[in-house]
Every structure is written in structure tokens, then in C-alpha cells.
Protein backbone atom coordinates (compact mmCIF):
# COMPACT_ATOMS: atom_id res chain seq x y z
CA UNK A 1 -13.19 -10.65 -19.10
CA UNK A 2 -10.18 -12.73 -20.25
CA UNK A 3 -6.84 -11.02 -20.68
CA UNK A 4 -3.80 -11.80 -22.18
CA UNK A 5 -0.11 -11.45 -20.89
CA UNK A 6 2.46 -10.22 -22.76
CA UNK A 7 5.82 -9.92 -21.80
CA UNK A 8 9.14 -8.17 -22.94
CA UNK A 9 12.30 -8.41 -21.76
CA UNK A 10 15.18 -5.97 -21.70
CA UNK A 11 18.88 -5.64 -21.44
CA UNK A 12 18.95 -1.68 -20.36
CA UNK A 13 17.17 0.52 -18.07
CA UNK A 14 16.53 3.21 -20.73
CA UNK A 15 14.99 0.86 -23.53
CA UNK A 16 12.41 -0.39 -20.49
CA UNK A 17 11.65 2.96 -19.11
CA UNK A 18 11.09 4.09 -22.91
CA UNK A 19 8.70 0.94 -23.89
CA UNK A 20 6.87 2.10 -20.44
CA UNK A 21 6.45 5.78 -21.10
CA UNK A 22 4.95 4.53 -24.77
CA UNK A 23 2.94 1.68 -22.85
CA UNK A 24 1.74 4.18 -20.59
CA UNK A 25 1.27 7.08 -23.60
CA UNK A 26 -1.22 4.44 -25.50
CA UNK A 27 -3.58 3.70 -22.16
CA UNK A 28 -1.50 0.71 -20.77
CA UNK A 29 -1.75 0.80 -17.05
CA UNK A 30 -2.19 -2.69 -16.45
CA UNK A 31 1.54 -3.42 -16.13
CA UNK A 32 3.94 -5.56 -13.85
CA UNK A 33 8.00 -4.74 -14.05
CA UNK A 34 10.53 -6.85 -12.85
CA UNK A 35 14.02 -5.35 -11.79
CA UNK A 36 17.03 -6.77 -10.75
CA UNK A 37 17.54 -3.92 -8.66
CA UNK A 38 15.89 -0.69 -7.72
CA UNK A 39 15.54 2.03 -10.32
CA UNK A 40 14.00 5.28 -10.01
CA UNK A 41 13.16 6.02 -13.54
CA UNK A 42 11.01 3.04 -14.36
CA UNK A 43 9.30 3.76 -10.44
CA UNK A 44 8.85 7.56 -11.66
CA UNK A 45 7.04 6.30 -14.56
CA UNK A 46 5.09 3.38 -12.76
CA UNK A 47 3.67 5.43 -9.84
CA UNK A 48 3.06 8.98 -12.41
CA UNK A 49 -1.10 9.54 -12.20
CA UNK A 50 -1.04 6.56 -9.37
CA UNK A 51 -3.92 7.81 -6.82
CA UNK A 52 -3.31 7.94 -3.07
CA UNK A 53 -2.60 4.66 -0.89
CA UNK A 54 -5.82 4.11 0.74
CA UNK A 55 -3.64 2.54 3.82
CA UNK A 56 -4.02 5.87 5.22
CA UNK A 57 -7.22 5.46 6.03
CA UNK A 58 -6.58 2.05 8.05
CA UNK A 59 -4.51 4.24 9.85
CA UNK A 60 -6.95 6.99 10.75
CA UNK A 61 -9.48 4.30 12.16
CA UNK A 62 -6.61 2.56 13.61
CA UNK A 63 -5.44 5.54 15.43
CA UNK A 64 -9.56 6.90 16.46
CA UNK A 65 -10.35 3.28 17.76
CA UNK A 66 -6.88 4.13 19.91
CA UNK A 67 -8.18 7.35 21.48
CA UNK A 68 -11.82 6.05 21.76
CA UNK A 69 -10.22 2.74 23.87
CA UNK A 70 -8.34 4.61 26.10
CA UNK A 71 -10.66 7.06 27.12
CA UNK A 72 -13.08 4.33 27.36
CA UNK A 73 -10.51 2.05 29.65
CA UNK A 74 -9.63 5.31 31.14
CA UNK A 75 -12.12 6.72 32.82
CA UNK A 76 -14.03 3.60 33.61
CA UNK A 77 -11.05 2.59 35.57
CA UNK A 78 -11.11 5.73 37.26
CA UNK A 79 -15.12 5.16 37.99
CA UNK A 80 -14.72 1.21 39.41
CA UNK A 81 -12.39 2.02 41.46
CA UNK A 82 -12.18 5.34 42.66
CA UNK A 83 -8.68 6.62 41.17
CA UNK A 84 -7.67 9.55 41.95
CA UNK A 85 -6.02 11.03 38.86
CA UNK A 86 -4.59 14.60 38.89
CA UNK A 87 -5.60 14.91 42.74
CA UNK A 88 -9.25 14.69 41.71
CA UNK A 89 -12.01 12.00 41.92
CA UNK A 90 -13.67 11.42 38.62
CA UNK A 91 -17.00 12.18 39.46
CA UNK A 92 -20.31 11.74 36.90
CA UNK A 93 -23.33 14.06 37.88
CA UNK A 94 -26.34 14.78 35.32
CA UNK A 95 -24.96 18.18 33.84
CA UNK A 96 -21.18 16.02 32.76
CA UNK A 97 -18.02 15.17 34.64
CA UNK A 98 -16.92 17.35 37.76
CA UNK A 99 -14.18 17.38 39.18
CA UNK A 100 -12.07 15.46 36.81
CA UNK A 101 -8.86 15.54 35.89
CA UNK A 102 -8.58 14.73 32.27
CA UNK A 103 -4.94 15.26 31.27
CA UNK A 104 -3.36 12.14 32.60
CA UNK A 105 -5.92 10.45 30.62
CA UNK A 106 -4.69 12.32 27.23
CA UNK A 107 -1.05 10.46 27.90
CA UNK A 108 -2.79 7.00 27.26
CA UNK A 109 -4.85 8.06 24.37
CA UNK A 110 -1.94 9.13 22.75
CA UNK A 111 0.30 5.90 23.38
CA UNK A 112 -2.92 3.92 22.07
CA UNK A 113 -4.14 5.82 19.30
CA UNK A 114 -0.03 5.33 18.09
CA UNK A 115 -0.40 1.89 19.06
CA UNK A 116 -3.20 1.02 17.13
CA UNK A 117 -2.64 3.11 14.33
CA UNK A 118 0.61 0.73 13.78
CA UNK A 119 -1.10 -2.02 13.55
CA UNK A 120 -3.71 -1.03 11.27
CA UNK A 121 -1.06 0.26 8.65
CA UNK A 122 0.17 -3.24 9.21
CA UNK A 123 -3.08 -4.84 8.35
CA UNK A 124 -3.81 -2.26 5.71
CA UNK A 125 -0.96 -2.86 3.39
CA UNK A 126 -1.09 -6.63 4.01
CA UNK A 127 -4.57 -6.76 2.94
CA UNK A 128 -4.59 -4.04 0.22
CA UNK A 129 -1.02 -5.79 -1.20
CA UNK A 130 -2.77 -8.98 -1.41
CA UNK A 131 -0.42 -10.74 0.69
CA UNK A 132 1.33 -12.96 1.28
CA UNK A 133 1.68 -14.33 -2.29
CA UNK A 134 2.26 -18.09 -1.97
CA UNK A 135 2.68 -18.45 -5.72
CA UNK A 136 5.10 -16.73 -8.37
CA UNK A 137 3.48 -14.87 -10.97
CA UNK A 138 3.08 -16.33 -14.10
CA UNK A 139 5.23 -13.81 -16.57
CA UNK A 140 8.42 -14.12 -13.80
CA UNK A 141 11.26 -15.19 -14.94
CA UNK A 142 14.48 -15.69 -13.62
CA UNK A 143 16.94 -13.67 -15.42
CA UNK A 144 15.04 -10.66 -13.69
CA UNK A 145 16.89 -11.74 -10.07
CA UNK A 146 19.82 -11.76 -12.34
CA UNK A 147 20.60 -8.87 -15.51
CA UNK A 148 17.44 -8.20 -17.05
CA UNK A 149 14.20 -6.01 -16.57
CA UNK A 150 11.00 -7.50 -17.65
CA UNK A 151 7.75 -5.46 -18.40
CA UNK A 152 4.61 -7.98 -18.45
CA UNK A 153 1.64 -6.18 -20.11
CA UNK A 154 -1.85 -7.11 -19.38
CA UNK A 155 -3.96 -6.50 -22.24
CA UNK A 156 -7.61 -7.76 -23.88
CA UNK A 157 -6.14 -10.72 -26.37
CA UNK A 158 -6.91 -8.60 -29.51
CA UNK A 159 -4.98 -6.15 -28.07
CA UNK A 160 -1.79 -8.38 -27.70
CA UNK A 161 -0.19 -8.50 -30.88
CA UNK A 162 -0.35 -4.64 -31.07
CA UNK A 163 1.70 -4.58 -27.24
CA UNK A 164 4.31 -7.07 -29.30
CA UNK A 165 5.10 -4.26 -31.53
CA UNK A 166 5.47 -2.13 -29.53
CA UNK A 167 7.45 -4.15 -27.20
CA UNK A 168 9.91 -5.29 -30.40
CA UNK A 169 10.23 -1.65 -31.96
CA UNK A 170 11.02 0.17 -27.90
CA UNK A 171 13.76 -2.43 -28.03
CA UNK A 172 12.85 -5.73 -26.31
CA UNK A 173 15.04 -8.72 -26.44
CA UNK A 174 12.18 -11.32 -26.58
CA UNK A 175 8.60 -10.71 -26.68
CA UNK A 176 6.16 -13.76 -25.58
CA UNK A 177 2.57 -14.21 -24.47
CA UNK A 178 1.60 -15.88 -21.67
């Protein structure tokens, strides 16, 4: 499905959180803003319906393939060779473990379920942001680094000349399609 970009650039923070609350009011959600500097109104508007990051989940696995690790490292360390953790063997009958002294063991889980879960939210938001991005975007322009806010729409093309009026009338500098 081809889109179209459209994009409109501002001189104020309340014309561009405006043109987004009317973008956003008509069923645009396919948007990209570019600020000179942070601004909580426009990210307000931006991340308003967003659902859940699902990073968290990277996390969760992260963290369970922690625990599940050390408990596996754990006690077959304490099998090969006979450690003696909590001043018991680690002994494995038929009916389950006897003698065992499992609370040393809970100290590594911990450290490697936090370990692990690090470096999952790591991978998660690399991979779910689509990083890195080796190329600039095609609607970027420079004066956003600078003094101006830019809100690039993308739309269906015979949608696009409806997102330049609205883009005009909320009080756009320039309007242009990309």
C-alpha cells in the first residue's frame, strides 16, 4: 500500500500540539514530530491511546531464562562435585532432593535473573526501535535541530491534500509532500 508524506512545519509549540490533537481527532496516528527540544505537550498527545511497550515482555523471559540458568548451573555444580552448600550435601534420591540446602542457591538466581533481564530490555528496545537507523528519515529537516517543530503525516495519497489543509488552517509555516 503506497503512502504519502506530508509534512508541516511550525514556529510554536501550541500551533503543533493543536494541528496534532486535530490530526489525531480525524484518525491520524501515523505521525512522526520533530522537536528541537523536549516538550511535554506534543509527548502527552503523541503517546495518549499508545498501548503498552511490549519490551516488558523481553524482560520477563530475560529475567525466567536467569532463574532457570542458575538453578540449572547451581545445583549441577553442587552434584559434580560434591559442594557442600548450607552444611548439606545435595543429594538426588527417587522421591526429590534430600538434604539440600536451597537458599544459597536463591542468591544466584536472583543476581542472574537481574542480569539477564538487563540485557533482554537491551535487546528488546533495540530490536522493537528498529535500530540503529543508519539513514535520516526522509521528511527531516534541519531547522528542527535548530527553532522549529515539524509534524510529518503519513497518509494514503488521496488523503494528502486533505492533511495540507489541515496542516495550513492549524497554523503551519510550510506544508510539502514528500
Amino acid at each position: 500500500m503506497a503512502t504519502e508524506s506530508v509534512l508541516g512545519v511550525f514556529a510554536h509549540v501550541d500551533t503543533t500540539v493543536r494541528a496534532l490533537e486535530e490530526l489525531r481527532a480525524r484518525g491520524y496516528h501515523d505521525l512522526t514530530v520533530y522537536t528541537p527540544i523536549p516538550v511535554h505537550e506534543i509527548e502527552g498527545v503523541l503517546e495518549r491511546d499508545r498501548p503498552v511497550s511490549r519490551v516488558r515482555i523481553f524482560t520477563l523471559l530475560g529475567g525466567l531464562t536467569g532463574i532457570a540458568s542458575a538453578f540449572l548451573i547451581t545445583i549441577w555444580t553442587s552434584l559434580v562435585w560434591g559442594q557442600v552448600t548450607g552444611g548439606k550435601f545435595l543429594q538426588l534420591v527417587p522421591g526429590g532432593m534430600i538434604g539440600s540446602s536451597l537458599p544459597p542457591f536463591f542468591i544466584i538466581a536472583f543476581e542472574l535473573m537481574v542480569l539477564f533481564g538487563g540485557f533482554a530490555t537491551i535487546i528488546g528496545m533495540v530490536v522493537l526501535g528498529r535500530l540503529p537507523r543508519l539513514k535520516t528519515s526522509a521528511t527531516f529537516d534541519p531547522r528542527f535541530t535548530n527553532d522549529r517543530f515539524g509534524v510529518a503525516v503519513h497518509c494514503a495519497p488521496e488523503r494528502a491534500s486533505a492533511v495540507h489543509e489541515l496542516l495550513r488552517t492549524a497554523g503551519a509555516e510550510e506544508v510539502k509532500s514528500r
